[in-house]
Protein backbone atom coordinates (compact mmCIF):
# COMPACT_ATOMS: atom_id res chain seq x y z
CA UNK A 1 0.00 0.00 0.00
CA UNK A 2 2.84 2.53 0.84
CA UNK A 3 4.68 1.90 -2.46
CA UNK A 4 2.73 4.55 -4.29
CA UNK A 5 4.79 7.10 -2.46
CA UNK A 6 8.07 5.58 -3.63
CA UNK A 7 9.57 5.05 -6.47
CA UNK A 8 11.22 1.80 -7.27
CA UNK A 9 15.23 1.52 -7.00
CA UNK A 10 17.58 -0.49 -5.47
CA UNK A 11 17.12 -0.43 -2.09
CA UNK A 12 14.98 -3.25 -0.20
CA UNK A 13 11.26 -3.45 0.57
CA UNK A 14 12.12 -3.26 3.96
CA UNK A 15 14.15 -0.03 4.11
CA UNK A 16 11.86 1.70 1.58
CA UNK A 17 9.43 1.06 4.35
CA UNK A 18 11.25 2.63 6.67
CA UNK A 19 11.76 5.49 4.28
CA UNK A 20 8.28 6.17 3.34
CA UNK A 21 6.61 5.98 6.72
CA UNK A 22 9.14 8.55 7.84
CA UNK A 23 8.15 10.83 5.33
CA UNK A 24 4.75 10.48 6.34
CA UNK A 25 5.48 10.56 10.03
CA UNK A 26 6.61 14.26 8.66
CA UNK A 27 3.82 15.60 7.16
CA UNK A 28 1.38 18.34 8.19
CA UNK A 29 -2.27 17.96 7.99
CA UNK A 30 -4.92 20.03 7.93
CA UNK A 31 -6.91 19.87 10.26
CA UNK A 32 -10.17 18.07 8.06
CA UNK A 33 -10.81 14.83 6.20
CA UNK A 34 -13.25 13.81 3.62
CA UNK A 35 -14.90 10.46 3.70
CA UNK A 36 -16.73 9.27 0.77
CA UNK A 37 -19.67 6.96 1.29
CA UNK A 38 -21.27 4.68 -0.98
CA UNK A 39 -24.22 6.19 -0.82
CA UNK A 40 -26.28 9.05 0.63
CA UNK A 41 -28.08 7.03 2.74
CA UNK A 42 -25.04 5.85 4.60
CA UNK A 43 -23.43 9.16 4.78
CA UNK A 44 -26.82 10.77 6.48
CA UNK A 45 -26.59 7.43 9.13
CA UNK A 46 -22.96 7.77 9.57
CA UNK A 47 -23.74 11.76 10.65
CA UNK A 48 -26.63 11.07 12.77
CA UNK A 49 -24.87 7.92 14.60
CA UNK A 50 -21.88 10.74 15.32
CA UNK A 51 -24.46 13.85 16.16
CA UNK A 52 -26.10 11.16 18.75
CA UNK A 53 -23.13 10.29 20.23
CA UNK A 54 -21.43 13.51 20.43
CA UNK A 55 -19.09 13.12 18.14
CA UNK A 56 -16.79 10.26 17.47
CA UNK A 57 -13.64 9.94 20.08
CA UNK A 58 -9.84 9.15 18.41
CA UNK A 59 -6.59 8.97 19.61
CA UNK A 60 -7.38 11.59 22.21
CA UNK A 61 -9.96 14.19 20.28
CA UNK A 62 -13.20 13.88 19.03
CA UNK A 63 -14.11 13.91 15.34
CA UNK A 64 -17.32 15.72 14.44
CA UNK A 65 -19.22 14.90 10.89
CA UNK A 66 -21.01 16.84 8.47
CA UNK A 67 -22.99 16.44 5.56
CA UNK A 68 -20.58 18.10 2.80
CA UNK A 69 -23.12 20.00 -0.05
CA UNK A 70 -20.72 19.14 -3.06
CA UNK A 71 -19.95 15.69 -4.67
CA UNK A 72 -16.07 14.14 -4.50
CA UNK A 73 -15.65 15.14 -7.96
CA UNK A 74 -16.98 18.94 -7.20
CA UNK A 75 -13.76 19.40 -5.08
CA UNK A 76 -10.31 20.39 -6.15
CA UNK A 77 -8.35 17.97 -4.47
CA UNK A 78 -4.56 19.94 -5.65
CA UNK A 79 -5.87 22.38 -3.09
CA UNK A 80 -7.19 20.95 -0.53
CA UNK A 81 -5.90 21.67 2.97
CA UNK A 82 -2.79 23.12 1.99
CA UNK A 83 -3.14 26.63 2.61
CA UNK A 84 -2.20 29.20 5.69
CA UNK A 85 -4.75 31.63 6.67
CA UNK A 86 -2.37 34.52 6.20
CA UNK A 87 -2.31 32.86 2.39
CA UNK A 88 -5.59 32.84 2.08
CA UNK A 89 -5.89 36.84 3.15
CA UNK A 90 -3.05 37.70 0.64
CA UNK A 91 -4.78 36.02 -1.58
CA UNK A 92 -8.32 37.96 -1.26
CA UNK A 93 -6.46 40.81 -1.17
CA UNK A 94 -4.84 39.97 -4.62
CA UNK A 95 -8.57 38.77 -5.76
CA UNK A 96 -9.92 42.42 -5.46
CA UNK A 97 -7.00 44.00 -5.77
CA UNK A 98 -7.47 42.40 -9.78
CA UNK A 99 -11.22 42.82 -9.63
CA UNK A 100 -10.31 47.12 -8.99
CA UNK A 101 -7.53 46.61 -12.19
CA UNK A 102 -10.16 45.44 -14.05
CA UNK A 103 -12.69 48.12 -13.26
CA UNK A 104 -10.45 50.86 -13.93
């Protein structure tokens, strides 16, 4: 399963293992996951199972669901998660700054 972050060489299984879950080990998240149900029906169960139970406890927090209003292949996954919110303010700034540049 790990071997799609690792491209093939001459080094064993065993210490490209090693390697990738290091990497991984390393890496920020954001904060939010999506999970994709097969259907709507079991996304609206899984939701009201966690809303009853006040959420859903792991490895010392508590995961809360929610419906998402988009499909999975709405969402621009390149993007997802991997912005600052300072970024995202330079970024609105930019956004109108253009928006004023295009109205003059």
């Amino acid at each position: 399963e790990l071997y799609a972050f690792h491209e093939e060489d001459n080094r064993s299984e065993e210490d490209a293992e090693v390697e990738i879950m290091e990497v991984l080990k390393t890496m920020t998240s954001s904060g939010h996951a999506v999970a994709v149900f097969e259907t709507e029906g079991a996304r609206d169960e899984a939701v009201r199972i966690s809303e009853d139970l006040g959420g859903i406890r792991f490895q010392g927090g508590t995961l809360r669901l929610e419906a998402a209003h988009c499909e999975p292949d709405t969402v621009y996954w390149q993007n997802f998660g991997h912005t600052s919110f300072f970024l995202q303010v330079v970024r609105l700034i930019q956004g109108f700054g253009w928006i004023l540049v295009a109205l003059t």
